[in-house]
N, C-alpha and C. Protein backbone atom coordinates (compact mmCIF):
# COMPACT_ATOMS: atom_id res chain seq x y z
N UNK A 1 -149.99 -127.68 -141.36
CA UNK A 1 -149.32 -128.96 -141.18
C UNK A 1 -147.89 -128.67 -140.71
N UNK A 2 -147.32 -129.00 -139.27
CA UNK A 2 -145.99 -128.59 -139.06
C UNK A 2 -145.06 -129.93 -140.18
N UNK A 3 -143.78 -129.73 -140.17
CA UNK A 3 -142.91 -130.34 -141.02
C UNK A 3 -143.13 -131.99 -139.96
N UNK A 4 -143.63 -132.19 -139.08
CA UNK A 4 -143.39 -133.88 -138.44
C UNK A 4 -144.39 -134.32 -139.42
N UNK A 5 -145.41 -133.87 -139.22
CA UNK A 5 -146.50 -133.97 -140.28
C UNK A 5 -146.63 -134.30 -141.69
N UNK A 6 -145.79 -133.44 -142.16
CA UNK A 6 -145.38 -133.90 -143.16
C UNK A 6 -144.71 -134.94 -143.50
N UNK A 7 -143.39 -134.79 -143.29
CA UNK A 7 -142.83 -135.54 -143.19
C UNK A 7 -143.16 -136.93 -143.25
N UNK A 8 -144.13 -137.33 -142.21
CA UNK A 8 -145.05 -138.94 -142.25
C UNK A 8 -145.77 -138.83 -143.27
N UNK A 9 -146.18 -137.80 -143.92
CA UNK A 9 -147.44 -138.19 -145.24
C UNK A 9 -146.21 -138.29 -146.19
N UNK A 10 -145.06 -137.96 -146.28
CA UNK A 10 -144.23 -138.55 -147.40
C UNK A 10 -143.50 -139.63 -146.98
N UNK A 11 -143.07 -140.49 -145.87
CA UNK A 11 -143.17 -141.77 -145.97
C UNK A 11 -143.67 -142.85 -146.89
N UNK A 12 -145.24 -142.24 -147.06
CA UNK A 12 -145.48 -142.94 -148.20
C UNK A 12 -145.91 -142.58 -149.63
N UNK A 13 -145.38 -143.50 -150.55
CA UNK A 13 -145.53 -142.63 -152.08
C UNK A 13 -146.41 -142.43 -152.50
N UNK A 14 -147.56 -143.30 -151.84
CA UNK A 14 -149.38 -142.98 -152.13
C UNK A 14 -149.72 -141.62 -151.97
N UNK A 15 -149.16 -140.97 -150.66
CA UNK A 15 -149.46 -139.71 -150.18
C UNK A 15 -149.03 -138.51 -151.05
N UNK A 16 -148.33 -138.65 -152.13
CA UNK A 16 -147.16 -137.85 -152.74
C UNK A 16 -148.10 -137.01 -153.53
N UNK A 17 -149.25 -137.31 -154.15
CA UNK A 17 -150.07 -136.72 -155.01
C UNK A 17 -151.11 -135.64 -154.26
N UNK A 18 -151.50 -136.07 -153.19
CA UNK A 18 -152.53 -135.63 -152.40
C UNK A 18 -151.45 -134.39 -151.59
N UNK A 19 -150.80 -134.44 -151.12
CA UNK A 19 -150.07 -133.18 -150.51
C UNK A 19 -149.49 -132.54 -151.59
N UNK A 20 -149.37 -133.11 -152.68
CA UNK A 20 -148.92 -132.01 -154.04
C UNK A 20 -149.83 -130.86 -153.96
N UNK A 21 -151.06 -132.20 -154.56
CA UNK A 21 -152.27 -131.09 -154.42
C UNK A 21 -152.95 -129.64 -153.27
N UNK A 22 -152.67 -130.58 -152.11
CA UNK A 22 -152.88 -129.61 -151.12
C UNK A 22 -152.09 -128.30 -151.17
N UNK A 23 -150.72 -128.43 -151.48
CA UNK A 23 -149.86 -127.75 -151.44
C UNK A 23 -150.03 -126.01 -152.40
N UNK A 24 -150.84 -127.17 -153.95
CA UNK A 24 -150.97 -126.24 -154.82
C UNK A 24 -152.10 -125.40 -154.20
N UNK A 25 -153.10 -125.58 -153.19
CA UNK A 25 -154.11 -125.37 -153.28
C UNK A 25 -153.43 -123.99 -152.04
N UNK A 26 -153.09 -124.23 -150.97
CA UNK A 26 -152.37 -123.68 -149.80
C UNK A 26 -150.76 -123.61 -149.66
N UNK A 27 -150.50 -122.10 -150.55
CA UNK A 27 -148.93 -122.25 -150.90
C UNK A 27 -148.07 -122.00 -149.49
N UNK A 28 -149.02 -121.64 -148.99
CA UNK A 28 -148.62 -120.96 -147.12
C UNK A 28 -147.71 -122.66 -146.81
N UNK A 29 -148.36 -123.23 -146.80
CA UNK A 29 -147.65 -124.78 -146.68
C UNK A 29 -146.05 -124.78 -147.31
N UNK A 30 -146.00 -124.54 -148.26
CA UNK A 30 -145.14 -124.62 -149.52
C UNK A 30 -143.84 -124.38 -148.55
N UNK A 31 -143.54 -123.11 -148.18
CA UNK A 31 -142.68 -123.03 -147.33
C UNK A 31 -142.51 -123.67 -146.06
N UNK A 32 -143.38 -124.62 -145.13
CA UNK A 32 -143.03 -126.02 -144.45
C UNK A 32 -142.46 -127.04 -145.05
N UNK A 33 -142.49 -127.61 -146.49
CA UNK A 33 -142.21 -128.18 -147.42
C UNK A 33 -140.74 -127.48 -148.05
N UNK A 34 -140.66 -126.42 -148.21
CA UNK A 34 -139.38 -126.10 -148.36
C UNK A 34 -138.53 -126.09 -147.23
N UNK A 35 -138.73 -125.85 -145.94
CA UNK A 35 -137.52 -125.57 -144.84
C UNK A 35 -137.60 -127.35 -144.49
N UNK A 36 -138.68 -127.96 -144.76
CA UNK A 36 -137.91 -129.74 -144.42
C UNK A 36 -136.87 -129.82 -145.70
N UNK A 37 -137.18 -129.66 -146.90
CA UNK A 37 -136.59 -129.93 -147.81
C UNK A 37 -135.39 -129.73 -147.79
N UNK A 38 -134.82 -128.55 -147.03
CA UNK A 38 -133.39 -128.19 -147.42
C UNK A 38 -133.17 -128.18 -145.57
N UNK A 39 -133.51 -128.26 -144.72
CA UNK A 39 -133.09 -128.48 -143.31
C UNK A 39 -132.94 -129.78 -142.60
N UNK A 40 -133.83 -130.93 -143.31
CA UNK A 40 -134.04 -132.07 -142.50
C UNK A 40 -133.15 -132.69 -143.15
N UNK A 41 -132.45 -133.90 -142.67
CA UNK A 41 -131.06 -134.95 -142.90
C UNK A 41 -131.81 -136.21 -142.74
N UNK A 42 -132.56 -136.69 -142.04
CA UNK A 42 -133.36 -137.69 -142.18
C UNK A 42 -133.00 -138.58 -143.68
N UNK A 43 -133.01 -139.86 -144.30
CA UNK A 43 -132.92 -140.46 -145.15
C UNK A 43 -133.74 -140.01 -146.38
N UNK A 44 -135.17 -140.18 -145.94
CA UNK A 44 -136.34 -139.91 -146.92
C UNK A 44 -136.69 -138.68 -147.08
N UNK A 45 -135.48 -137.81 -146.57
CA UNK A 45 -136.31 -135.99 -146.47
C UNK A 45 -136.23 -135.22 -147.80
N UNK A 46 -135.16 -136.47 -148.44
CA UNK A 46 -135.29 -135.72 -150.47
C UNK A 46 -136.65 -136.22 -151.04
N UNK A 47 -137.74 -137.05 -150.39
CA UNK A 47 -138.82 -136.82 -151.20
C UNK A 47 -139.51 -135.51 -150.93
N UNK A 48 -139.50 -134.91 -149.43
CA UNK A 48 -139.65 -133.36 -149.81
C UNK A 48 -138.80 -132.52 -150.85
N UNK A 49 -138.12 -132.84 -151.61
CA UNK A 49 -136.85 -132.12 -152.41
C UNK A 49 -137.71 -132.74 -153.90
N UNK A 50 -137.89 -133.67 -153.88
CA UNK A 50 -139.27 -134.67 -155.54
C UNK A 50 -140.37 -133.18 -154.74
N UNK A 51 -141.06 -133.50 -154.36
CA UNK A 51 -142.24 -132.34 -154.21
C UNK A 51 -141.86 -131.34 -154.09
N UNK A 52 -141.12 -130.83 -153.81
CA UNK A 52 -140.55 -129.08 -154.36
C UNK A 52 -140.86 -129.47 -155.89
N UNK A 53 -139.81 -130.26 -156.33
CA UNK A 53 -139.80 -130.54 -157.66
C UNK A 53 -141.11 -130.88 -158.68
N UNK A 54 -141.71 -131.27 -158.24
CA UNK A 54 -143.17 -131.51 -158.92
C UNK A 54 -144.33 -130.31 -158.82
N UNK A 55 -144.32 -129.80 -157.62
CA UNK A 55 -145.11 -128.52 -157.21
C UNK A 55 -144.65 -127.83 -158.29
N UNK A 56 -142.84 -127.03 -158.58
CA UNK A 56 -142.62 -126.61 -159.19
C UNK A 56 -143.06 -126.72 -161.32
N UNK A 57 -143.06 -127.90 -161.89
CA UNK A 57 -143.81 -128.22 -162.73
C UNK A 57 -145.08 -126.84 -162.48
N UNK A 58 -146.09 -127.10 -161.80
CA UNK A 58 -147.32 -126.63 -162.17
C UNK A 58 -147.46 -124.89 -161.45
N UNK A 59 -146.55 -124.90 -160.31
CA UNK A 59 -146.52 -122.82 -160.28
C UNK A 59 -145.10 -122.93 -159.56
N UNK A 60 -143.93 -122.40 -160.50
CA UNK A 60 -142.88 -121.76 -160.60
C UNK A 60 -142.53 -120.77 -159.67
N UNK A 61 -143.49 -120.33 -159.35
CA UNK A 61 -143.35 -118.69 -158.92
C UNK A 61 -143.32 -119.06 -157.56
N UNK A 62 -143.71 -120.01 -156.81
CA UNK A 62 -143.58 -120.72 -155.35
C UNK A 62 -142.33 -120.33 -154.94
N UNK A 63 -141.43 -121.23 -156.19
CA UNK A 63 -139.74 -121.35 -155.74
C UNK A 63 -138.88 -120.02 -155.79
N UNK A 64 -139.38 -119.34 -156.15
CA UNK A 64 -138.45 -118.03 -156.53
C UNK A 64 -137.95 -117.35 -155.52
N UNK A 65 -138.75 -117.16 -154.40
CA UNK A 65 -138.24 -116.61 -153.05
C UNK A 65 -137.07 -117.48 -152.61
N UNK A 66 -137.02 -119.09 -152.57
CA UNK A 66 -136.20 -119.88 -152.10
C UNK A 66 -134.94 -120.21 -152.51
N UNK A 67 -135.15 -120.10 -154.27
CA UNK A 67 -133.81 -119.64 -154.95
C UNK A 67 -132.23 -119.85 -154.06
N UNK A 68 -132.60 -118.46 -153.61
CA UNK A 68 -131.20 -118.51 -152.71
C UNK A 68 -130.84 -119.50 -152.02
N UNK A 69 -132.09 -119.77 -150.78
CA UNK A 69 -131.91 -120.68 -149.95
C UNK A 69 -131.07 -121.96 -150.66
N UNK A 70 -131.42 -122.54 -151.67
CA UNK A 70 -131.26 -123.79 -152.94
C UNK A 70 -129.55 -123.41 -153.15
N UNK A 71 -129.39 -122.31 -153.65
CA UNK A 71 -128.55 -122.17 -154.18
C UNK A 71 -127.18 -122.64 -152.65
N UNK A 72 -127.34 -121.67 -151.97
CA UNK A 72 -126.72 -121.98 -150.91
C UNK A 72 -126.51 -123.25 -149.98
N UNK A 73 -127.76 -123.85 -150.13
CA UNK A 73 -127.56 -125.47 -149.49
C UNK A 73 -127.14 -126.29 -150.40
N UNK A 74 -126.22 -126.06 -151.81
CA UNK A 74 -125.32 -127.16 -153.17
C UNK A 74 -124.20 -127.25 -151.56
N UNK A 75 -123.66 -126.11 -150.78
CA UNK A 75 -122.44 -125.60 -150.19
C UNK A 75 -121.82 -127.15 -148.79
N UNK A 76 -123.11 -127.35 -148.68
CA UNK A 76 -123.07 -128.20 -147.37
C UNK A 76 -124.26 -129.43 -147.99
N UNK A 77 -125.17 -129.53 -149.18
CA UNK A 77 -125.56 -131.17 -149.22
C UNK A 77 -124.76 -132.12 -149.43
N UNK A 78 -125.23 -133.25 -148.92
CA UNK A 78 -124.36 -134.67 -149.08
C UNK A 78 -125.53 -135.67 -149.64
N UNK A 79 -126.70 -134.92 -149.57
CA UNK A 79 -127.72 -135.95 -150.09
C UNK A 79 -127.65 -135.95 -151.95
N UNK A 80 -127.59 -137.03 -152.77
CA UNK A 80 -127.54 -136.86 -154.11
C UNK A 80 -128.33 -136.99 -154.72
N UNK A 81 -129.60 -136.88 -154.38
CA UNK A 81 -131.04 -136.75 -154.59
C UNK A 81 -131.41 -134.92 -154.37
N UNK A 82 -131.00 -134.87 -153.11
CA UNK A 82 -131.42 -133.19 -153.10
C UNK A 82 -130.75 -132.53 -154.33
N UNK A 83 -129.19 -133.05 -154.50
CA UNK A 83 -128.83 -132.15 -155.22
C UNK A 83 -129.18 -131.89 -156.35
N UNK A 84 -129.82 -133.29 -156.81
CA UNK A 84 -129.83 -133.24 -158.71
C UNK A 84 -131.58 -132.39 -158.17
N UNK A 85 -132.40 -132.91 -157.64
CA UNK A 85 -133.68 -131.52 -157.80
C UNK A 85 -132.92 -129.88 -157.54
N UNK A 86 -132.36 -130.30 -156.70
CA UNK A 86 -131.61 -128.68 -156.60
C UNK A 86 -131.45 -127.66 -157.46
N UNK A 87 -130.16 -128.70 -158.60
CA UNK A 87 -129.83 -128.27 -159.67
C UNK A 87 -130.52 -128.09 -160.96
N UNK A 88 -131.44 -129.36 -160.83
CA UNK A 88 -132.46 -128.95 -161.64
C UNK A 88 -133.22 -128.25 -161.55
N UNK A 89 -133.79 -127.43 -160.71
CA UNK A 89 -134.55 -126.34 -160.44
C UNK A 89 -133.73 -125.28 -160.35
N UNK A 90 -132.44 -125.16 -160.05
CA UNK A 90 -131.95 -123.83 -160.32
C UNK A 90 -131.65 -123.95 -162.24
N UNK A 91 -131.65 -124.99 -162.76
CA UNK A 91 -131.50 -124.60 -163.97
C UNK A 91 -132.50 -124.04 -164.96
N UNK A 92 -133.81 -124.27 -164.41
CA UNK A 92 -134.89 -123.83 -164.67
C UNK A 92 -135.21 -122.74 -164.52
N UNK A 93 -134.06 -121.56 -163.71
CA UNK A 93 -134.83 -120.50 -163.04
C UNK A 93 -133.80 -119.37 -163.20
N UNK A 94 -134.08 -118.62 -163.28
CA UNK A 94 -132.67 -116.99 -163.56
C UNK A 94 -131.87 -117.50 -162.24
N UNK A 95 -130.79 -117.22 -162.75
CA UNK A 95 -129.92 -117.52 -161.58
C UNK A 95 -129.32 -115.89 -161.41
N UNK A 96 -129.92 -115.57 -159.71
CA UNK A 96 -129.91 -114.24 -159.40
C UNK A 96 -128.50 -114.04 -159.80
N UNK A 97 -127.86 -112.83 -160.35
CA UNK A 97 -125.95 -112.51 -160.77
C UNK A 97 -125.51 -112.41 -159.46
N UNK A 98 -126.01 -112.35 -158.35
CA UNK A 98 -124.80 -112.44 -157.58
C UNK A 98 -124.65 -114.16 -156.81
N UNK A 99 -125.41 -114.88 -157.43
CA UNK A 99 -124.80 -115.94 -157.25
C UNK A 99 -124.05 -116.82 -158.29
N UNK A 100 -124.01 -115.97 -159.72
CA UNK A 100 -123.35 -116.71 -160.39
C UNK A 100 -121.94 -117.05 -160.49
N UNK A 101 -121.62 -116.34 -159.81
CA UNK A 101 -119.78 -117.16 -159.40
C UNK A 101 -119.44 -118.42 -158.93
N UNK A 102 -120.52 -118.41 -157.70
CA UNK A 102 -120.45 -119.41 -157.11
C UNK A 102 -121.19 -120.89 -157.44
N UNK A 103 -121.98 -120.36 -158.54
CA UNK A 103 -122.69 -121.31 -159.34
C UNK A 103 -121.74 -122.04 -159.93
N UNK A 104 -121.31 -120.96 -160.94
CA UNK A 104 -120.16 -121.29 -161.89
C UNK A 104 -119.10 -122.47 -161.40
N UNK A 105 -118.40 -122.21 -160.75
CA UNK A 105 -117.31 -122.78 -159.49
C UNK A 105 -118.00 -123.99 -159.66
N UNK A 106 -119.22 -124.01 -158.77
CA UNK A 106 -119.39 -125.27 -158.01
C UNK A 106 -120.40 -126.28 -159.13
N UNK A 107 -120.66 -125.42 -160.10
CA UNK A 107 -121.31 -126.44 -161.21
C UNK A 107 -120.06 -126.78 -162.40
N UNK A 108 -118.78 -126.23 -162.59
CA UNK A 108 -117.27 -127.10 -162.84
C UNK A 108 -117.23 -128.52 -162.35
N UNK A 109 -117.41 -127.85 -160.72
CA UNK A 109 -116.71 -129.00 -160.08
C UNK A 109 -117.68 -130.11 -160.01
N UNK A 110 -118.58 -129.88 -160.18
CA UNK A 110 -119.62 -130.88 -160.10
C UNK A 110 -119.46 -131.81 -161.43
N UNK A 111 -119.59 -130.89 -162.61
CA UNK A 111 -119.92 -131.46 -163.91
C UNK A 111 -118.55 -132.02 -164.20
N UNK A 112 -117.36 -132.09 -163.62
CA UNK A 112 -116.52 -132.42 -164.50
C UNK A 112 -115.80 -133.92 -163.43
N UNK A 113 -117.00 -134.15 -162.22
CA UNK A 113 -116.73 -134.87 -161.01
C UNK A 113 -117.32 -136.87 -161.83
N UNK A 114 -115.91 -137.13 -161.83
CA UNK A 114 -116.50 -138.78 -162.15
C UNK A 114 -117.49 -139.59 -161.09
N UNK A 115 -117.44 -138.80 -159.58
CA UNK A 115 -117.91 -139.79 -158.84
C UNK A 115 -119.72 -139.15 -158.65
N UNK A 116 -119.85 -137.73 -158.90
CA UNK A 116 -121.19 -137.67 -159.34
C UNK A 116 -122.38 -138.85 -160.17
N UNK A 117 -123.43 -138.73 -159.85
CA UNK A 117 -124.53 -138.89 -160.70
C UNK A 117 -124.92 -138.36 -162.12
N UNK A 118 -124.96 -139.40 -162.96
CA UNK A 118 -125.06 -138.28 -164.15
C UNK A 118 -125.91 -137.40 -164.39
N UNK A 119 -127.34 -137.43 -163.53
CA UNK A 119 -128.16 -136.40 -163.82
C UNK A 119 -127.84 -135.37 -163.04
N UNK A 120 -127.09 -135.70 -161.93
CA UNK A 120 -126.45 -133.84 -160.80
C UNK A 120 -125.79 -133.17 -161.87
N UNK A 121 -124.90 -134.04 -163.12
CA UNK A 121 -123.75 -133.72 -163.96
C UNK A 121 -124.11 -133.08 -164.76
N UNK A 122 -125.23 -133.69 -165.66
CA UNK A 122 -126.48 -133.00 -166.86
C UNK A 122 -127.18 -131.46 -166.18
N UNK A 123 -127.46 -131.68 -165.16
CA UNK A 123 -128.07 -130.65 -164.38
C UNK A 123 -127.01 -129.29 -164.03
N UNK A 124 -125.84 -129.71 -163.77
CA UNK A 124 -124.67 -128.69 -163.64
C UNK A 124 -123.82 -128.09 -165.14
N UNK A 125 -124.24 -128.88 -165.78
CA UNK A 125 -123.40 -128.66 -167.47
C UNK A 125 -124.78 -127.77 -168.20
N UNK A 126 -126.02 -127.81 -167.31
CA UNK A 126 -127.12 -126.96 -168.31
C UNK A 126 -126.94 -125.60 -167.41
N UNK A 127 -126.48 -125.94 -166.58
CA UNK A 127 -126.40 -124.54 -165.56
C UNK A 127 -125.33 -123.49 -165.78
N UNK A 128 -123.96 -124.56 -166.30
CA UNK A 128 -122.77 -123.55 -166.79
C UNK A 128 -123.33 -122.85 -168.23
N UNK A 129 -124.26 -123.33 -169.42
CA UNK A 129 -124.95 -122.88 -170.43
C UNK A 129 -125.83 -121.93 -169.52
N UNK A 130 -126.36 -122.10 -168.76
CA UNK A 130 -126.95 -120.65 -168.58
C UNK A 130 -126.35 -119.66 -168.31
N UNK A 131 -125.19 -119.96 -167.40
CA UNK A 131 -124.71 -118.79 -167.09
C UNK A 131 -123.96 -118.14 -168.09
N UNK A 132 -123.82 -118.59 -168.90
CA UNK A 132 -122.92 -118.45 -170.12
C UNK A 132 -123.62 -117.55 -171.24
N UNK A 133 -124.57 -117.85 -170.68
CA UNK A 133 -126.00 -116.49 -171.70
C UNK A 133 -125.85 -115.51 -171.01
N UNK A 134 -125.79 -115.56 -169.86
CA UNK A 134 -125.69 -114.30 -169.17
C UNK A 134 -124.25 -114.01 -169.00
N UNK A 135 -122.83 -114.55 -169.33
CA UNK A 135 -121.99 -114.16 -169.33
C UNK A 135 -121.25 -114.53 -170.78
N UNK A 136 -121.39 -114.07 -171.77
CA UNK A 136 -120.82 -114.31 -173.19
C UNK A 136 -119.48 -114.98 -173.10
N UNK A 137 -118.38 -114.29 -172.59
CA UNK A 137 -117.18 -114.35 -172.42
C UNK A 137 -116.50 -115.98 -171.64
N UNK A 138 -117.74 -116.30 -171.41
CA UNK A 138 -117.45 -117.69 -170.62
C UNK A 138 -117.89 -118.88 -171.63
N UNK A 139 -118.74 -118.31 -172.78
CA UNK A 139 -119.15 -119.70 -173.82
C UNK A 139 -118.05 -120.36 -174.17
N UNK A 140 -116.47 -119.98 -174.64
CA UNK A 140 -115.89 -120.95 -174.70
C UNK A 140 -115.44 -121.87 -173.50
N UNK A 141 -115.10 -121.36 -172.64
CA UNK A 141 -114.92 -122.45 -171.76
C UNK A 141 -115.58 -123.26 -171.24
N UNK A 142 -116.98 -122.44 -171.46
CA UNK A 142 -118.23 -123.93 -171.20
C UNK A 142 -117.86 -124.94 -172.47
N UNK A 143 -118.32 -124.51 -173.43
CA UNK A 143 -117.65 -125.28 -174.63
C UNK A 143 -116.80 -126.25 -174.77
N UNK A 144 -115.79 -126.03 -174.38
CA UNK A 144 -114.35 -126.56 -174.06
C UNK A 144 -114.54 -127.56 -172.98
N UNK A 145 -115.24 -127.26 -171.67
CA UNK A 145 -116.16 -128.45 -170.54
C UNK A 145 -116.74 -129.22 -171.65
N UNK A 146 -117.69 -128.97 -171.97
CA UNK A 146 -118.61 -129.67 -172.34
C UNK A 146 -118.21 -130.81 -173.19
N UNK A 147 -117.16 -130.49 -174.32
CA UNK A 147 -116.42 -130.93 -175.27
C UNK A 147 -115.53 -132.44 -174.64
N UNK A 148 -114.73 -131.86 -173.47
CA UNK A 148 -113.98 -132.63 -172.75
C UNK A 148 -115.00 -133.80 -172.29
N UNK A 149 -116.01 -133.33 -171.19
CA UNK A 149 -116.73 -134.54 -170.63
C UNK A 149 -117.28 -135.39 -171.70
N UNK A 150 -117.65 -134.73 -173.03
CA UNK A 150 -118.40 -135.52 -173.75
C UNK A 150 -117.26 -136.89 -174.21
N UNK A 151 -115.57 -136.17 -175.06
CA UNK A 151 -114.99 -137.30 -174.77
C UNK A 151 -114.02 -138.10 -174.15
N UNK A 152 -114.52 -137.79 -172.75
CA UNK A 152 -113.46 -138.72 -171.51
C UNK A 152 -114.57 -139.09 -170.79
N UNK A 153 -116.09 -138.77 -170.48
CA UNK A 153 -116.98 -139.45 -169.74
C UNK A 153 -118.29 -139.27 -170.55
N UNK A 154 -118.28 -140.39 -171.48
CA UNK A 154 -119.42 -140.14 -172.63
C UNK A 154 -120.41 -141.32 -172.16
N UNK A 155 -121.43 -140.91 -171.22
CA UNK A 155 -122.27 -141.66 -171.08
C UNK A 155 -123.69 -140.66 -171.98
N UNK A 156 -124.95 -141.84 -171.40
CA UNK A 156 -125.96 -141.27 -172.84
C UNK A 156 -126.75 -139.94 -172.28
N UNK A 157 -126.51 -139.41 -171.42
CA UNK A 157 -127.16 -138.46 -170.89
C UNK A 157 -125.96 -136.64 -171.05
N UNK A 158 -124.33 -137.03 -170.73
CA UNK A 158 -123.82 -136.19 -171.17
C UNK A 158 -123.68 -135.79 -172.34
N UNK A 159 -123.79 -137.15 -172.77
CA UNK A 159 -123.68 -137.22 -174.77
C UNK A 159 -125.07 -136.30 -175.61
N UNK A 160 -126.19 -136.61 -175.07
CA UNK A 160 -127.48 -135.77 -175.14
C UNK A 160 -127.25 -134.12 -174.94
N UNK A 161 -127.69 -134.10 -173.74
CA UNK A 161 -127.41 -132.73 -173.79
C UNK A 161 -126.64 -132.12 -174.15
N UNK A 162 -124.90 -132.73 -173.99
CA UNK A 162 -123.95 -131.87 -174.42
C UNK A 162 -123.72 -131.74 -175.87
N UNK A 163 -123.83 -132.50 -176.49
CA UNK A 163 -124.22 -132.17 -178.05
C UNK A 163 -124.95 -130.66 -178.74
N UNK A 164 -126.49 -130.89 -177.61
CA UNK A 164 -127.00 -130.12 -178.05
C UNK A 164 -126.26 -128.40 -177.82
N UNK A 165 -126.10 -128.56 -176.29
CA UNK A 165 -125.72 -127.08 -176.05
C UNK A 165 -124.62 -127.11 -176.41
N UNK A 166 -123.57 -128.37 -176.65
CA UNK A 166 -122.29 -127.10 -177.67
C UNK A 166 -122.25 -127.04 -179.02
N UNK A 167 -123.41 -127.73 -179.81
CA UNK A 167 -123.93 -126.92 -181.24
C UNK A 167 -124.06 -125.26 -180.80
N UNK A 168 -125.06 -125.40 -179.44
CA UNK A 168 -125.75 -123.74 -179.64
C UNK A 168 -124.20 -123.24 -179.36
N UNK A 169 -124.15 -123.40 -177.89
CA UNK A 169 -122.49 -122.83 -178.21
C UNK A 169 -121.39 -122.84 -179.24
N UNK A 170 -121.31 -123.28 -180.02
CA UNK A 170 -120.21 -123.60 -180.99
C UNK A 170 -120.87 -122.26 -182.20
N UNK A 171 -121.99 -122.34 -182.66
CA UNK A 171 -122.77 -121.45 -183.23
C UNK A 171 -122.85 -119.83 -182.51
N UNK A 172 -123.15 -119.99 -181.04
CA UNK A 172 -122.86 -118.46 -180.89
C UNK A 172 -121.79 -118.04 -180.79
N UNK A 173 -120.56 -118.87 -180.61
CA UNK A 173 -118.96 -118.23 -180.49
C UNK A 173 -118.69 -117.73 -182.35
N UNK A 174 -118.99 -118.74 -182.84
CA UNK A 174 -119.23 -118.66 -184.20
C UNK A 174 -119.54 -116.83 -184.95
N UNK A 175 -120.84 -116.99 -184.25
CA UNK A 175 -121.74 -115.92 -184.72
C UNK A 175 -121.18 -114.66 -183.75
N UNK A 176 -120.84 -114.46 -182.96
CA UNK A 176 -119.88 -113.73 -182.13
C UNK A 176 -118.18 -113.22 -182.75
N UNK A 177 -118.03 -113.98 -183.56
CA UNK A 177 -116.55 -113.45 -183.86
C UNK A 177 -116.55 -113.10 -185.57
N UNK A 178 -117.42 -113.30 -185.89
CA UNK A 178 -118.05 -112.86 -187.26
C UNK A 178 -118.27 -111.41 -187.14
């Protein structure tokens, strides 16, 4: 199926299940579905960015090559649909170390951005907790984020998560200086 192809079977949302499926069935596809996903500008081209996202649900191991690609297109999207699958799928997934700088950086600026979406925000505040497992030395200042957004932009989704991960955080800085 070239990406025009596609593309028209996600026009409509009926179609969304049936090219899931296909997809799972013929991962060779998967990557036509990924280069619309993160190449096409078109309006409707973040429902290829929902089917990354849903494929992903049922085999993981699809996205792992693309990783990068994901990581690198946060640099230049303007779509706010791509980004929150984006982010949510990189939060789901080891974030290779040599992109965690730039993770770091750009999931700050994201999570601490009033004019964001709150789920790009939720999605970038679980991402600074990851990196934060993989970098100890950074739990307080995730902490300290997390703390802040919860009270200067306490809606019910930062309030959720961030609770949870700065218990864990608050507990491993805790258990760390003990």
């Amino acid at each position: 199926m070239t990406e025009q192809e596609l593309f028209e079977h996600l026009d409509a949302w009926e179609n969304i299940e049936i090219v899931a499926a296909s997809m799972l069935h013929d991962p060779a596809q998967f990557n036509t579905l990924i280069q619309l996903a993160l190449n096409d500008t078109r309006q409707k081209s973040w429902r290829a960015a929902y089917l990354v996202d849903k494929i992903h649900d049922e085999r993981p191991e699809l996205l792992q090559p693309y990783l990068p690609s994901l990581i690198g297109q946060l640099k230049t999207e303007k779509n706010a649909s791509k980004r929150r699958h984006w982010l949510k799928l990189i939060s789901m997934n080891v974030v290779p170390e040599e992109y965690s700088g730039f993770l770091f950086d750009y999931c700050i600026e994201t999570f601490t951005s009033g004019s964001e979406a709150v789920a790009v925000r939720v999605h970038a505040m679980q991402i600074l907790y990851n990196i934060s497992e993989l970098e100890p030395d950074l739990k307080p200042e995730v902490l300290q984020l997390i703390e802040q957004e919860m009270e200067f932009h306490p809606t019910a989704g930062i309030r959720s998560r961030g609770k949870k991960l700065a218990t864990k955080l608050f507990r491993q800085i805790q258990k760390n200086n003990n």
